[in-house]
PDB file of N, CA and C in Angstrom:
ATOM      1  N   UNK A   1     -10.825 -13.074 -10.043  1.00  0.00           N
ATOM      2  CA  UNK A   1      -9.559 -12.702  -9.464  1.00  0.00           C
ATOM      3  C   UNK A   1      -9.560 -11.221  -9.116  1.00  0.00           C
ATOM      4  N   UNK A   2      -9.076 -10.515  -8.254  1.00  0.00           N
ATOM      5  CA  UNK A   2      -8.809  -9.662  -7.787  1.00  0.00           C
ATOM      6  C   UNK A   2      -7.523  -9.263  -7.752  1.00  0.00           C
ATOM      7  N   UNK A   3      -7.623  -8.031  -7.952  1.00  0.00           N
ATOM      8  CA  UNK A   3      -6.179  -6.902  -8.391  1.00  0.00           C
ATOM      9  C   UNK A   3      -5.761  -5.996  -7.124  1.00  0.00           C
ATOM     10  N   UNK A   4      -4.945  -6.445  -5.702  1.00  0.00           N
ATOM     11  CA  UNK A   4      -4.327  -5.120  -4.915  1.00  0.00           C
ATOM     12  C   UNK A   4      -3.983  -4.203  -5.472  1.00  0.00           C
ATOM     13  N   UNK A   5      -4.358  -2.960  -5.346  1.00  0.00           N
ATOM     14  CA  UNK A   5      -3.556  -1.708  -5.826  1.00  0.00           C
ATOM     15  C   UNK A   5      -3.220  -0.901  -4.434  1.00  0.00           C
ATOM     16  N   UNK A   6      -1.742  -0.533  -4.751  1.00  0.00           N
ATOM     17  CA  UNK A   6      -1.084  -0.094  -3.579  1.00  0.00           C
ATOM     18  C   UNK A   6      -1.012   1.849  -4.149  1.00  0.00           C
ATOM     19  N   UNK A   7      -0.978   2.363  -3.753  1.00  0.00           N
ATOM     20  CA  UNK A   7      -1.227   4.015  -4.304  1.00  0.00           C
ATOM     21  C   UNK A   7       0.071   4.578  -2.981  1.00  0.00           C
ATOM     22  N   UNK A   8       1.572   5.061  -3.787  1.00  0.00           N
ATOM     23  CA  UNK A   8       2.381   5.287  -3.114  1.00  0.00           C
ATOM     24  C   UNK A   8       2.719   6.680  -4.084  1.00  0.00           C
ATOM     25  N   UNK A   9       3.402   7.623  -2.741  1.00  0.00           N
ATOM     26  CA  UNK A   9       3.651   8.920  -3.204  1.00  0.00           C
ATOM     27  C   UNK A   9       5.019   9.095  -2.567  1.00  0.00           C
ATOM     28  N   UNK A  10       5.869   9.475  -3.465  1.00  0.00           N
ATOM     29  CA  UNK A  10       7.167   9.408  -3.165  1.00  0.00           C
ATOM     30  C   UNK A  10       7.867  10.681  -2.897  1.00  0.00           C
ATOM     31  N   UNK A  11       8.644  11.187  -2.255  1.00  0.00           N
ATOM     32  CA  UNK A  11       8.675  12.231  -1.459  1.00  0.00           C
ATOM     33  C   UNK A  11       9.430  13.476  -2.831  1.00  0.00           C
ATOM     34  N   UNK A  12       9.508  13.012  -4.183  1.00  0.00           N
ATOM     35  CA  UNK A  12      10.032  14.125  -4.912  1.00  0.00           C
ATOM     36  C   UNK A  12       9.076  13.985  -5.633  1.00  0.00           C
ATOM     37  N   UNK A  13       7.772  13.624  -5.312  1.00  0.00           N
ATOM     38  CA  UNK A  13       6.790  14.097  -5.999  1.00  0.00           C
ATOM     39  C   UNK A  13       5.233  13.426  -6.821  1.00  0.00           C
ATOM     40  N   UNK A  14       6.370  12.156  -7.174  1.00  0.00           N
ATOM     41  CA  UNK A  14       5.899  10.948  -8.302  1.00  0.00           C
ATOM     42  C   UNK A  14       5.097  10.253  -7.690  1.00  0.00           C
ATOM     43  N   UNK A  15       4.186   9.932  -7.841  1.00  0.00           N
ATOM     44  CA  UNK A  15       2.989   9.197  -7.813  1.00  0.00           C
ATOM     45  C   UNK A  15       2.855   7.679  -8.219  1.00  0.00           C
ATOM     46  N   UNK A  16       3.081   6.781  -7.503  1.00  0.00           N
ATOM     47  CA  UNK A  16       3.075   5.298  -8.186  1.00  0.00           C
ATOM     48  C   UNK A  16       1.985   4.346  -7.688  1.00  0.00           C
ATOM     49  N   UNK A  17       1.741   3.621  -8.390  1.00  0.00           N
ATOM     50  CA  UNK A  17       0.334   2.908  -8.266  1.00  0.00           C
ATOM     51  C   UNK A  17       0.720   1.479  -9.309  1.00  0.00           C
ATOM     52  N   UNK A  18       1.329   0.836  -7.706  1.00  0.00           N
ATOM     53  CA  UNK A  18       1.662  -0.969  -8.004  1.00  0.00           C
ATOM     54  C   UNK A  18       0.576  -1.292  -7.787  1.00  0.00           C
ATOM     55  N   UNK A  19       0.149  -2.445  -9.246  1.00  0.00           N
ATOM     56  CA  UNK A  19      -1.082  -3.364  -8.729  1.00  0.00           C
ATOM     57  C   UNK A  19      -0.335  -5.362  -8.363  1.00  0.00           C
ATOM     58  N   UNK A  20      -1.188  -5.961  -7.628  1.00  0.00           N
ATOM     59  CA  UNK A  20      -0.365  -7.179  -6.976  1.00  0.00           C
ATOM     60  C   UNK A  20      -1.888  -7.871  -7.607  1.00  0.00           C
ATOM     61  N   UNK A  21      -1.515  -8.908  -8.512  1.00  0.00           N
ATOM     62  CA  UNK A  21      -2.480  -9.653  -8.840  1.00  0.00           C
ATOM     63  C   UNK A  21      -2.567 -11.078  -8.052  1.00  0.00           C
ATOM     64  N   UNK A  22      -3.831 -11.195  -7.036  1.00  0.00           N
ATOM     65  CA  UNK A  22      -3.883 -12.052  -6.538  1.00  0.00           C
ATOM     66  C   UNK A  22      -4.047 -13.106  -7.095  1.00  0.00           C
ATOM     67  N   UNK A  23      -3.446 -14.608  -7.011  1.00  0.00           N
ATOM     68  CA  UNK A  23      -4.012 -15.467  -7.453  1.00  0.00           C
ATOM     69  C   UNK A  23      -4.988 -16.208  -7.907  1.00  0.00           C
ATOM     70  N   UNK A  24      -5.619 -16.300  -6.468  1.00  0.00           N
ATOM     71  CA  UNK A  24      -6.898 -17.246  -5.551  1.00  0.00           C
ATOM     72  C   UNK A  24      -7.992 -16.273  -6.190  1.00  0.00           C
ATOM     73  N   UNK A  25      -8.896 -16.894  -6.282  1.00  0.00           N
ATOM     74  CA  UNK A  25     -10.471 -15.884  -6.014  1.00  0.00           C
ATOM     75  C   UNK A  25     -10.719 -15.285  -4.818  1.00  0.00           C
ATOM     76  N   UNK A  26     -10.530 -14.001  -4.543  1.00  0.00           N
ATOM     77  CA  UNK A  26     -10.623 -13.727  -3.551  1.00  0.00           C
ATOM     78  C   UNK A  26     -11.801 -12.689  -3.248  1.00  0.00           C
ATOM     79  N   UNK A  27     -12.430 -12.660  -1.998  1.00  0.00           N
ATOM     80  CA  UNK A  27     -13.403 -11.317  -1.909  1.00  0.00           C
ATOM     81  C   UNK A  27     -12.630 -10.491  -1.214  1.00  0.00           C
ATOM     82  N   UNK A  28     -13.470  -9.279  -1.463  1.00  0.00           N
ATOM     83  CA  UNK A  28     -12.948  -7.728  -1.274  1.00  0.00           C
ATOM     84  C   UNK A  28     -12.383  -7.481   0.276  1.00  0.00           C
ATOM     85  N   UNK A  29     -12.832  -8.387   1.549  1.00  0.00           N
ATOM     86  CA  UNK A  29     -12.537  -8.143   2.702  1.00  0.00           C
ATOM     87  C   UNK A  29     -11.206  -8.761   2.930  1.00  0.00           C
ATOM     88  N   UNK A  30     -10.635  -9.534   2.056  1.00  0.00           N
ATOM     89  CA  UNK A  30     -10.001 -10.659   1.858  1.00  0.00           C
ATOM     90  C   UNK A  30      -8.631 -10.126   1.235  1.00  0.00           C
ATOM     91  N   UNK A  31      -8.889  -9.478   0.000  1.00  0.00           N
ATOM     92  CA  UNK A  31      -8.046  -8.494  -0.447  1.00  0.00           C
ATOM     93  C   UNK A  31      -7.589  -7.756   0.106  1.00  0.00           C
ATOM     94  N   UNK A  32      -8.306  -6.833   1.016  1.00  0.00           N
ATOM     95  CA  UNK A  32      -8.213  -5.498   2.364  1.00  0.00           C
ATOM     96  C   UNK A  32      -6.973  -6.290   2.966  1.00  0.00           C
ATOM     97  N   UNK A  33      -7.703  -7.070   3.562  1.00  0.00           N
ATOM     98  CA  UNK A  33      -7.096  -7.854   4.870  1.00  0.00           C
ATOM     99  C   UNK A  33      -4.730  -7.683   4.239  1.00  0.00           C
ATOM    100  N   UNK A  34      -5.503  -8.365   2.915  1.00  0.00           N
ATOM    101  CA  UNK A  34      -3.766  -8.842   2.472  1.00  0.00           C
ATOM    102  C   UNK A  34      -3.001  -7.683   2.314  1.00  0.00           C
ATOM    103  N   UNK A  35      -3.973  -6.474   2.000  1.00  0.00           N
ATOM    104  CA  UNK A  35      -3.053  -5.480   1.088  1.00  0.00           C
ATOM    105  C   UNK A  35      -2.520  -4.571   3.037  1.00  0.00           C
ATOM    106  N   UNK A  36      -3.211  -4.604   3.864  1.00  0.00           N
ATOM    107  CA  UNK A  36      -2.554  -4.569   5.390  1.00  0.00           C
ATOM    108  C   UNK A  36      -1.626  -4.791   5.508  1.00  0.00           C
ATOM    109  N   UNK A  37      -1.773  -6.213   5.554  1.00  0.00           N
ATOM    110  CA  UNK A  37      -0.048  -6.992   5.772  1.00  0.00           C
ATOM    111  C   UNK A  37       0.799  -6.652   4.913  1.00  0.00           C
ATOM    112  N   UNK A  38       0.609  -6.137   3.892  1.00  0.00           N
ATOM    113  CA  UNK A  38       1.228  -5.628   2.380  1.00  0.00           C
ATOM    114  C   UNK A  38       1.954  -4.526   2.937  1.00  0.00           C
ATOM    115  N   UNK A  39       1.274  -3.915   3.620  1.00  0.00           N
ATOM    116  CA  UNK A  39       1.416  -2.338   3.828  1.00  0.00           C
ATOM    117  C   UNK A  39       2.270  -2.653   5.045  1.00  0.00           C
ATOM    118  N   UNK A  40       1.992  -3.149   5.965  1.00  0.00           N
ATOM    119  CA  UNK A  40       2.697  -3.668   7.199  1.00  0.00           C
ATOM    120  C   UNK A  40       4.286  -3.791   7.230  1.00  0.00           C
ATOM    121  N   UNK A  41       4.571  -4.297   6.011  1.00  0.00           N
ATOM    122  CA  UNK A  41       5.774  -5.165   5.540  1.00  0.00           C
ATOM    123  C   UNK A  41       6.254  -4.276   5.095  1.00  0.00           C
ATOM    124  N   UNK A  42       5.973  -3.557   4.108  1.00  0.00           N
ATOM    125  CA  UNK A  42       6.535  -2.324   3.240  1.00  0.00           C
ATOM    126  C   UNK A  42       7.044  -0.851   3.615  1.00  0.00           C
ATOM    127  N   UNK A  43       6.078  -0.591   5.427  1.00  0.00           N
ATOM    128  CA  UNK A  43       6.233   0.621   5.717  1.00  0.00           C
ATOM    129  C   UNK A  43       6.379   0.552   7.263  1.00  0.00           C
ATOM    130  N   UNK A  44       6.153   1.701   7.700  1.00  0.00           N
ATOM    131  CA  UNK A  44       6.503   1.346   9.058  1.00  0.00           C
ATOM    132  C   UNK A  44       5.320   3.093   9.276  1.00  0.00           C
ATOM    133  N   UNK A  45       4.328   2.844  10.728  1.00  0.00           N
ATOM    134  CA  UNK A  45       3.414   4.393  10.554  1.00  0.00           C
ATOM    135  C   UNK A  45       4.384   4.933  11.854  1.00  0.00           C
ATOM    136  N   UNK A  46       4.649   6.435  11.037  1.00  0.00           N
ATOM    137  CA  UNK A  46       5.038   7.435  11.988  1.00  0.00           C
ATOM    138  C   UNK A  46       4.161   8.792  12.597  1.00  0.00           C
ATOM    139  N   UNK A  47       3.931   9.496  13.523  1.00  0.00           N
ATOM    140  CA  UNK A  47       3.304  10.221  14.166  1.00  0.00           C
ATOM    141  C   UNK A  47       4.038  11.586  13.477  1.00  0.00           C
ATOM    142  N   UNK A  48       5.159  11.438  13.285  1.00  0.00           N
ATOM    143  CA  UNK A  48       6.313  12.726  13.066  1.00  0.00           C
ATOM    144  C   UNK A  48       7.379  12.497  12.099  1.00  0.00           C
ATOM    145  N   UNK A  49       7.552  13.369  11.228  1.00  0.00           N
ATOM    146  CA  UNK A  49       7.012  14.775  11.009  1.00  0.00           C
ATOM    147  C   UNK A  49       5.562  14.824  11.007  1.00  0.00           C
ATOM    148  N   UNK A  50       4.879  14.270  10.027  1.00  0.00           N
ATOM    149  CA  UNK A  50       3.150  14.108   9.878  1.00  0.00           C
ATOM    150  C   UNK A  50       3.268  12.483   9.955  1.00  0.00           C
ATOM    151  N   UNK A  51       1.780  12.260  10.384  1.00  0.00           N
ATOM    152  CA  UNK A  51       1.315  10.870  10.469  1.00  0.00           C
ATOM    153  C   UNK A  51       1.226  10.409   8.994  1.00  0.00           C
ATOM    154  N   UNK A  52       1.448   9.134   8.998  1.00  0.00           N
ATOM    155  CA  UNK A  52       1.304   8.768   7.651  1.00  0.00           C
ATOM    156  C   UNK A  52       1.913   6.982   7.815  1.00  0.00           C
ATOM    157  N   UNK A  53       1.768   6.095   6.808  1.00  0.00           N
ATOM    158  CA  UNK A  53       2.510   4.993   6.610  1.00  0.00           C
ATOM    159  C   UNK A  53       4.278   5.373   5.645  1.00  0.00           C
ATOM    160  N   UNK A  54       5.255   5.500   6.410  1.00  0.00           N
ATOM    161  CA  UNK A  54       6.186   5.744   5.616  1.00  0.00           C
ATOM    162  C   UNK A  54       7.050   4.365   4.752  1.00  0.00           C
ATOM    163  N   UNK A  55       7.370   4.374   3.821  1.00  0.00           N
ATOM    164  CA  UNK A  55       7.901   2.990   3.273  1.00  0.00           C
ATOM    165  C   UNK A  55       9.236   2.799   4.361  1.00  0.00           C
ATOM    166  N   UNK A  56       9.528   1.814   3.833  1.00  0.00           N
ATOM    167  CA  UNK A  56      10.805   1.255   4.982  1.00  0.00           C
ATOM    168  C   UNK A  56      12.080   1.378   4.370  1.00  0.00           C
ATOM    169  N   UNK A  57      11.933   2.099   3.274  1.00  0.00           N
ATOM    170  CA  UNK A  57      13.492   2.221   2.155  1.00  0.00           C
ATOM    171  C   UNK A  57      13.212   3.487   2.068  1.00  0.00           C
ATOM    172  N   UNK A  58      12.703   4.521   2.649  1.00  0.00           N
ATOM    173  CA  UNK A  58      12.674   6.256   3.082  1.00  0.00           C
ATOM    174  C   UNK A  58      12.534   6.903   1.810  1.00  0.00           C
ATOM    175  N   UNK A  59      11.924   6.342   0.735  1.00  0.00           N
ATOM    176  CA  UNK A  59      11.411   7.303  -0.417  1.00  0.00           C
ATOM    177  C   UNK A  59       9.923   7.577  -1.100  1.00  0.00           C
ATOM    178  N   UNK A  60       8.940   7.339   0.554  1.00  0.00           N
ATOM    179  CA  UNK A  60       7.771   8.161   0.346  1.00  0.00           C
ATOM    180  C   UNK A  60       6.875   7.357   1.138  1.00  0.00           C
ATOM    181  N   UNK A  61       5.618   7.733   0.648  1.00  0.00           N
ATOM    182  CA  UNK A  61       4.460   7.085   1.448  1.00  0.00           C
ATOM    183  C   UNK A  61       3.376   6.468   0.814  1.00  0.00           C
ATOM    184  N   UNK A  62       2.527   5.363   1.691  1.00  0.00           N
ATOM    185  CA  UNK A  62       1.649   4.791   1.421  1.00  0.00           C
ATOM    186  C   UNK A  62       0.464   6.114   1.495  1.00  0.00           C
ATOM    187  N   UNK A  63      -0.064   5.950   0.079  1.00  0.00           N
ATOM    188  CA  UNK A  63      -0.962   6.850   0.437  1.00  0.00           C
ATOM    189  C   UNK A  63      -2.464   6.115   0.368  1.00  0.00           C
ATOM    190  N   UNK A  64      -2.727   4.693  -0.186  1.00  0.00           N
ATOM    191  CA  UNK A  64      -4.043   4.300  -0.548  1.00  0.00           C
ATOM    192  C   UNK A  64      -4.024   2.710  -0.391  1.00  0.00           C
ATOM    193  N   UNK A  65      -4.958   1.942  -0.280  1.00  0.00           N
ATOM    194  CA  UNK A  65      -4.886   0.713  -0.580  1.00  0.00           C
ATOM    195  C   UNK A  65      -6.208   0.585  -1.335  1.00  0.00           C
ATOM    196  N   UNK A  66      -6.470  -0.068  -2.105  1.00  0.00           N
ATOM    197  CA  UNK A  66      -7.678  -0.623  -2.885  1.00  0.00           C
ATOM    198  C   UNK A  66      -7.879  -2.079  -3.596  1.00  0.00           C
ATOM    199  N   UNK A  67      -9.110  -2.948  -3.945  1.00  0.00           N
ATOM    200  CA  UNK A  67      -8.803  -3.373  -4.815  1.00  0.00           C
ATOM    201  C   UNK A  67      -9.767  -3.497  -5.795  1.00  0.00           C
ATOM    202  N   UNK A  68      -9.429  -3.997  -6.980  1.00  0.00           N
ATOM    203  CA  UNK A  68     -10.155  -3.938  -8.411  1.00  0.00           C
ATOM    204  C   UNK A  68     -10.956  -5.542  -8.442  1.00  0.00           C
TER     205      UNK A  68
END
């Protein structure tokens, strides 16, 4: 089984790091793929002020995707 970890930085500072435990057996391209759409859903990417994935509830940013 494989573990999404989402690595979000929130704009007063705090550092959070949700992990999403996949069900299925999944491989690593597979994981990527989901934690996208993950990210997709969660944020929205802006050019301005700085580029970045911003969340969609305006209290910070995607800063990482990985998985374990």
């Amino acid at each position: 089984m494989k573990t999404l970890v989402i690595l979000i930085l929130l704009f007063d500072g705090t550092f959070l790091k949700q992990n999403i435990i996949l069900p299925a057996p999944t491989e690593v391209h597979d994981c990527l793929n989901y934690g996208e759409m993950f990210k997709e859903t969660i944020s929205t990417y802006r050019k301005e002020p700085y580029q970045g994935w911003y969340l969609n509830n305006g209290r910070g940013i995607i800063f990482g995707i990985m998985c374990e």
